[in-house]
N, C-alpha and C. Protein backbone atom coordinates (compact mmCIF):
# COMPACT_ATOMS: atom_id res chain seq x y z
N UNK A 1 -26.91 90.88 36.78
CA UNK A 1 -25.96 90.61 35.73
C UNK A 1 -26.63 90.93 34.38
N UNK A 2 -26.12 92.11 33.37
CA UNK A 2 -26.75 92.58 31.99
C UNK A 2 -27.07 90.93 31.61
N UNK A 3 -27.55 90.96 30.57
CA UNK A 3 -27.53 89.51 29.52
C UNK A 3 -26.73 90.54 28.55
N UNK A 4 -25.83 88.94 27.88
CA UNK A 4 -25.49 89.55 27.12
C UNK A 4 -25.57 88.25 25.96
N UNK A 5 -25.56 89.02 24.62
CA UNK A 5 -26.30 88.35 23.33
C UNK A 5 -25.12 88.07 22.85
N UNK A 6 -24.73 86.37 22.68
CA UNK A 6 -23.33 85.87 22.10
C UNK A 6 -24.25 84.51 21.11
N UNK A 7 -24.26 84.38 19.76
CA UNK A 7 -25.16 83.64 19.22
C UNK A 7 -23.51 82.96 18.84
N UNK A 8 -23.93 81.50 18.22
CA UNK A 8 -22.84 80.28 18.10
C UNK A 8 -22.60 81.54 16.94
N UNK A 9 -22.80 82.36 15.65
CA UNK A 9 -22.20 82.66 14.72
C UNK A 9 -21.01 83.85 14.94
N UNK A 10 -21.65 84.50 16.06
CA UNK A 10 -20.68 85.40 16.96
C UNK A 10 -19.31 84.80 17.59
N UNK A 11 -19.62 83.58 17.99
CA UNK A 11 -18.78 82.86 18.53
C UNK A 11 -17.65 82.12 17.38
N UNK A 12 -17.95 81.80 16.53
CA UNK A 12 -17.34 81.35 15.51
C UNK A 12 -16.38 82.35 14.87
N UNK A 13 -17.65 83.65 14.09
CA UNK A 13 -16.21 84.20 13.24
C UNK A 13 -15.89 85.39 13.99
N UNK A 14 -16.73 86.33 14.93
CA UNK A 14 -16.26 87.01 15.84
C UNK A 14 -15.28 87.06 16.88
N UNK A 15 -15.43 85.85 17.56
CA UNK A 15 -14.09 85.59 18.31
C UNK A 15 -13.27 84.43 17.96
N UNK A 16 -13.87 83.52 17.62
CA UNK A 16 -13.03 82.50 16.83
C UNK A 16 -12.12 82.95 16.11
N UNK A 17 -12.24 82.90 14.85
CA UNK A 17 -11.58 83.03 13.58
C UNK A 17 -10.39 84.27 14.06
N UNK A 18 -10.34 85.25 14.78
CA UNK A 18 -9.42 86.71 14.89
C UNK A 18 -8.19 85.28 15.45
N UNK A 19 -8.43 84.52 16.26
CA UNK A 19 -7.23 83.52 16.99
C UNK A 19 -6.70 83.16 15.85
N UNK A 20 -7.51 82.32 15.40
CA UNK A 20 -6.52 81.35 14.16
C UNK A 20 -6.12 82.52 13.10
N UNK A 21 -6.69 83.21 12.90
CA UNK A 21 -6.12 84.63 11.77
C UNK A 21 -4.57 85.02 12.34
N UNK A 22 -4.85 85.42 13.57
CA UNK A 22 -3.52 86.33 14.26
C UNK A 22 -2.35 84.74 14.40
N UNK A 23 -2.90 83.71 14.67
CA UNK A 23 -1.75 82.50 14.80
C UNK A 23 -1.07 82.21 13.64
N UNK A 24 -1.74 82.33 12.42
CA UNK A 24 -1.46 82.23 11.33
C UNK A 24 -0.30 83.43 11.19
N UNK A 25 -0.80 84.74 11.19
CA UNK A 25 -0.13 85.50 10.58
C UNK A 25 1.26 85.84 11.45
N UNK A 26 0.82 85.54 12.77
CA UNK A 26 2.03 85.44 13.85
C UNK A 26 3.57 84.32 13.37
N UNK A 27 3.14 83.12 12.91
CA UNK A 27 3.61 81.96 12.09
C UNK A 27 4.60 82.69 11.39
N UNK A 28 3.71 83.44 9.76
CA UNK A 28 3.92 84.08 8.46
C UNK A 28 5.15 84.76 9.15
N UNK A 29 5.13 85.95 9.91
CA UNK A 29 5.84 86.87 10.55
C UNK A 29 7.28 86.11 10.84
N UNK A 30 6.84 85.72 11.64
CA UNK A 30 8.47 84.59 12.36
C UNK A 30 9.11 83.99 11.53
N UNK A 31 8.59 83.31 10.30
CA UNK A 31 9.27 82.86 9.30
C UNK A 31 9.71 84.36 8.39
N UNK A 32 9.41 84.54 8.53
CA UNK A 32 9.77 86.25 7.50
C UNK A 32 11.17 86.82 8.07
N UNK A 33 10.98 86.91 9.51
CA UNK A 33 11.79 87.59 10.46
C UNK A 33 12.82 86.81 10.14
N UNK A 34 12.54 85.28 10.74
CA UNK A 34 13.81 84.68 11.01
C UNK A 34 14.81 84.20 9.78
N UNK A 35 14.05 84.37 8.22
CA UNK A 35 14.79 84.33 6.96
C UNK A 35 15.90 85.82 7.14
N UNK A 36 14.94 86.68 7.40
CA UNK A 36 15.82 88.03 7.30
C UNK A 36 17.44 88.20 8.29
N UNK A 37 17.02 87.51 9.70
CA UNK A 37 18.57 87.18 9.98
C UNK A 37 19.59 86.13 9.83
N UNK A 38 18.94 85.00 9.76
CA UNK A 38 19.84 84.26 9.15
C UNK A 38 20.23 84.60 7.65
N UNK A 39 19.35 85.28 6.65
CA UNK A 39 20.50 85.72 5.45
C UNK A 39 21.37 86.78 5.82
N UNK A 40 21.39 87.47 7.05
CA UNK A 40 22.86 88.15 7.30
C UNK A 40 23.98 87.13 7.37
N UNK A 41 23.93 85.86 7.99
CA UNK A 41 25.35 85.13 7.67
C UNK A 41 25.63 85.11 9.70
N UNK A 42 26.87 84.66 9.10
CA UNK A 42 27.73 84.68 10.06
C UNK A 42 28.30 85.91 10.54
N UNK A 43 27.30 87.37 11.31
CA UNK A 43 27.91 88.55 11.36
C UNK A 43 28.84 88.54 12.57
N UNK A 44 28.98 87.73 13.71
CA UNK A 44 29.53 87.47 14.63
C UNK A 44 31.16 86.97 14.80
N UNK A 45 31.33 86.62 13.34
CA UNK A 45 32.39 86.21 13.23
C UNK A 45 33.42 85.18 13.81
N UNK A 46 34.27 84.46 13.62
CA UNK A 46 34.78 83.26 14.20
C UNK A 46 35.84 83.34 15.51
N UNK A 47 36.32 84.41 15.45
CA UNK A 47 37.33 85.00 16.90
C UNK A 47 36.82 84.57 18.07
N UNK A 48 37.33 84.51 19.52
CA UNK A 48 36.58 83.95 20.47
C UNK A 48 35.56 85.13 20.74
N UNK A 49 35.74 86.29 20.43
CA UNK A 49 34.07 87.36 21.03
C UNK A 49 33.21 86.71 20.15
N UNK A 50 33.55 86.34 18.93
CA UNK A 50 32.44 85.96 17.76
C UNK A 50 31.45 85.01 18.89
N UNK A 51 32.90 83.73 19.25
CA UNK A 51 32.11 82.91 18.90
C UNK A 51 31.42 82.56 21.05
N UNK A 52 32.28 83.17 21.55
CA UNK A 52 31.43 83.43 22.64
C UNK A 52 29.90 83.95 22.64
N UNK A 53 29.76 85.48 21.83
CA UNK A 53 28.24 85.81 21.76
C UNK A 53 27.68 84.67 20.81
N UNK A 54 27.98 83.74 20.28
CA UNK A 54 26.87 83.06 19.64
C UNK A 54 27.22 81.77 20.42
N UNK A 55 27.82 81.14 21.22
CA UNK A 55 28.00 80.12 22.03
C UNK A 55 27.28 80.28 23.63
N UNK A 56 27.60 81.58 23.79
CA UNK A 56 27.65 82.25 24.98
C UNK A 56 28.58 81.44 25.94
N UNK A 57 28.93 81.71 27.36
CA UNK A 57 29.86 81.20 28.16
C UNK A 57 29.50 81.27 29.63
N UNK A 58 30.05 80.29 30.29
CA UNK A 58 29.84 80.31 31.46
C UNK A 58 28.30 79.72 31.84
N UNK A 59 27.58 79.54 31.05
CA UNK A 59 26.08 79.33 31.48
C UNK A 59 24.88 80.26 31.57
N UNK A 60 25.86 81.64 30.46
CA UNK A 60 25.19 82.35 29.56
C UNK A 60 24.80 81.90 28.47
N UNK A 61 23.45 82.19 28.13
CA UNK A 61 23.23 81.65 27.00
C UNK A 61 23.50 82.50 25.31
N UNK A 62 24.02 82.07 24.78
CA UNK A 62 24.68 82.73 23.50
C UNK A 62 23.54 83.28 22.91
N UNK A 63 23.66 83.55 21.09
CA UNK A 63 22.78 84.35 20.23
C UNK A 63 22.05 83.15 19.55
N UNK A 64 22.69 81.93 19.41
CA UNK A 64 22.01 80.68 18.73
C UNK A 64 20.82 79.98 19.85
N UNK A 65 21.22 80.22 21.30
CA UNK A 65 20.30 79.75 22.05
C UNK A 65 19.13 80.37 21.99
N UNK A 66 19.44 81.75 21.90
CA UNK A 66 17.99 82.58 21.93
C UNK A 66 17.36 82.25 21.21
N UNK A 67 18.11 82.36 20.02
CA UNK A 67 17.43 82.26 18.73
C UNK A 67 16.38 81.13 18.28
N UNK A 68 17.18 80.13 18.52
CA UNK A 68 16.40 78.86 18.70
C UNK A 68 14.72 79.30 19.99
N UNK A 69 15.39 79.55 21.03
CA UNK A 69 14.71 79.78 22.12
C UNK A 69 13.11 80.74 20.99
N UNK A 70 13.50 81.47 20.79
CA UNK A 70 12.01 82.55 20.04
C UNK A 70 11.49 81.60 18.95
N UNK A 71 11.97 81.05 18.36
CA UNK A 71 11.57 80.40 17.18
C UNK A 71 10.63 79.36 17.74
N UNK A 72 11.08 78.78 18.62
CA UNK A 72 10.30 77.86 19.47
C UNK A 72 9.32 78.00 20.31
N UNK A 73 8.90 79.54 20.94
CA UNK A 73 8.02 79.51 21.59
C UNK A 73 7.50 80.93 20.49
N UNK A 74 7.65 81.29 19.36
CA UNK A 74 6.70 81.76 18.57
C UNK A 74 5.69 80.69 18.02
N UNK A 75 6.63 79.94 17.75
CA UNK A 75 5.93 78.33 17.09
C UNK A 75 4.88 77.80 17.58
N UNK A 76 4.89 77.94 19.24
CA UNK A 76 4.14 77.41 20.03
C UNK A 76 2.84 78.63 20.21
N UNK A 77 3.35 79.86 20.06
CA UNK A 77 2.05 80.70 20.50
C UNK A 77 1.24 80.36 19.30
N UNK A 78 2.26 80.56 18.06
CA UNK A 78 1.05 80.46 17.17
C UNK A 78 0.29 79.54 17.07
N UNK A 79 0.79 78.31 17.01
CA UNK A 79 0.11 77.12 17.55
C UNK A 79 -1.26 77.24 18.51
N UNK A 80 -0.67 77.74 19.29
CA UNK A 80 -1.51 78.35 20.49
C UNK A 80 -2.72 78.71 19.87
N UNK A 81 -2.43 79.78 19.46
CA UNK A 81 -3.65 80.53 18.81
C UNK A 81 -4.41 79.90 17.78
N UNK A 82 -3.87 79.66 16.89
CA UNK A 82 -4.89 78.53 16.03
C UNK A 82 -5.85 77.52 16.87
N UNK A 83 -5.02 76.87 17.54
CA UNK A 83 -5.72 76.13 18.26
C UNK A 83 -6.99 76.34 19.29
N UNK A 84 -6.96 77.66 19.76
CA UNK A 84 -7.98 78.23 20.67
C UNK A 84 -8.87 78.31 19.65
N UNK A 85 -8.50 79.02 18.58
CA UNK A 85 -9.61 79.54 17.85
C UNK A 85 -10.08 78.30 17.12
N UNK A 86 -9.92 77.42 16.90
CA UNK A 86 -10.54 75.91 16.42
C UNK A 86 -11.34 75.26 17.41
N UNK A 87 -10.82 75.77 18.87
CA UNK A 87 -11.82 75.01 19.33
C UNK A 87 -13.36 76.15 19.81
N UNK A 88 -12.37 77.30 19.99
CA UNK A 88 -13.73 78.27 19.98
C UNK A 88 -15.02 78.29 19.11
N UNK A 89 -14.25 78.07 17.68
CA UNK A 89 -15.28 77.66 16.66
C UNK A 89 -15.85 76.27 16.57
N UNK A 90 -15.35 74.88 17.22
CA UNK A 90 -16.15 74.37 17.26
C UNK A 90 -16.89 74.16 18.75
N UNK A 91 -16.79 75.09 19.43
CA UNK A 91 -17.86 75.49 20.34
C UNK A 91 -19.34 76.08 19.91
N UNK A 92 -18.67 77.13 19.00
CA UNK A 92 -20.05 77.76 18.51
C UNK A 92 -20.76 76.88 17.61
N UNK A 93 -20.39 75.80 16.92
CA UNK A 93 -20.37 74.99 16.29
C UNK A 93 -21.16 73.83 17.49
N UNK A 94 -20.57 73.40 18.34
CA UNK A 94 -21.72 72.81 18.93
C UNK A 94 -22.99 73.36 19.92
N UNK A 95 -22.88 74.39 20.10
CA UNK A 95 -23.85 75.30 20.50
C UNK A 95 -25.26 75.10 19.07
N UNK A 96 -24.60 75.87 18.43
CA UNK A 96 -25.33 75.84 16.68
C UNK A 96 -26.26 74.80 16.79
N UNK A 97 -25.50 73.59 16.67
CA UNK A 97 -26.06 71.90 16.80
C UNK A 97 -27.17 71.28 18.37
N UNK A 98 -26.65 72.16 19.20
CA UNK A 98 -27.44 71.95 20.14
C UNK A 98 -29.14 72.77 20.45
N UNK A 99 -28.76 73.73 19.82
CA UNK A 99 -29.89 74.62 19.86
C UNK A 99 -30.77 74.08 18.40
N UNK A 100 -30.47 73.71 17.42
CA UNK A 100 -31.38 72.36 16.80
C UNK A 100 -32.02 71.28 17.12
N UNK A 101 -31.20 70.96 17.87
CA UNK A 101 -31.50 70.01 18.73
C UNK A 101 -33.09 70.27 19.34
N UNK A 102 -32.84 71.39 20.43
CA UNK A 102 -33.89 71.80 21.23
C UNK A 102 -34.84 72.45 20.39
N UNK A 103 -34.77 72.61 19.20
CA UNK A 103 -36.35 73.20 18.62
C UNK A 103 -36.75 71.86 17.90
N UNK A 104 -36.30 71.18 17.23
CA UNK A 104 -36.70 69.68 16.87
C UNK A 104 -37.57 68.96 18.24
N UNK A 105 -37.16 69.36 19.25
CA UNK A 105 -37.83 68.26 20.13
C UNK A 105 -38.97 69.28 20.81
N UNK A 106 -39.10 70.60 20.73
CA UNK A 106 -40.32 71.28 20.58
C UNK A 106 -41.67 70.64 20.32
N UNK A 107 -42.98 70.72 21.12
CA UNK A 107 -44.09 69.58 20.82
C UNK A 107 -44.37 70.51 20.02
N UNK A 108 -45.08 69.57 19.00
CA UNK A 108 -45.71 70.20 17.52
C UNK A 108 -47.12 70.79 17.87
N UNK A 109 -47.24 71.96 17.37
CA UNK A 109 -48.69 72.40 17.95
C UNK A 109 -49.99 71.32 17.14
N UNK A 110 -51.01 71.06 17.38
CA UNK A 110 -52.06 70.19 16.69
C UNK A 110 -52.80 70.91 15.70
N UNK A 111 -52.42 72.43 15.19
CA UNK A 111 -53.11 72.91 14.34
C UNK A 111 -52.27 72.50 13.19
C-alpha cells in the first residue's frame, strides 16, 4: 500500500473547507433560483389545467409539491455539506492536537 502524505492542514483547508464552500454556495444558488420563479407569479393560472399542474391529481404530485420537494432536499444537501466539512476540519483539527500531544510527551534528551 503507497503511503500517502495527508497532514491535519491538508485535511482542514484541502478537503475540508471545498464542503462547506460548495454547501454554502449550493444554499446562495437555491435561494437565487427559487426567488427567480416564484417572481414569475402565478404562470399556471387559475382554470382547472392551471390548477391541476400546480395541485396535481389523482396522487400525482403537482408543481407546488415539487417545488417544495427541491427546496427541501437542496436545504438538506447543503446542510449536508457544510456539515461534513466542519467535521472534516475538526478532524484535522484533532489530529493537529494530537500529534502535540505526542511530541510533548517525547523524553527530553539530557544534553
Amino acid at each position: 500500500m503507497p503511503y500517502m502524505a495527508m497532514s491535519p492542514d491538508t485535511v482542514k483547508w484541502s478537503v475540508a473547507r471545498p464542503f462547506t464552500t460548495e454547501g454554502t454556495e449550493l444554499t446562495e444558488s437555491v435561494v437565487i433560483e427559487t426567488n427567480r420563479l416564484y417572481s414569475v407569479g402565478n404562470f399556471w393560472g387559475d382554470d382547472r389545467a392551471g390548477r391541476l399542474f400546480y395541485d396535481g391529481d389523482s396522487g400525482s404530485p403537482g408543481y407546488r409539491h415539487m417545488t417544495e420537494g427541491v427546496m427541501g432536499e437542496a436545504h438538506a444537501l447543503a446542510g449536508l455539506c457544510v456539515r461534513i466539512g466542519d467535521r472534516l476540519f475538526a478532524m484535522g483539527t484533532n489530529v493537529e492536537a494530537a500529534e502535540w500531544e505526542a511530541i510533548a510527551q517525547v523524553p527530553r534528551m539530557p544534553w
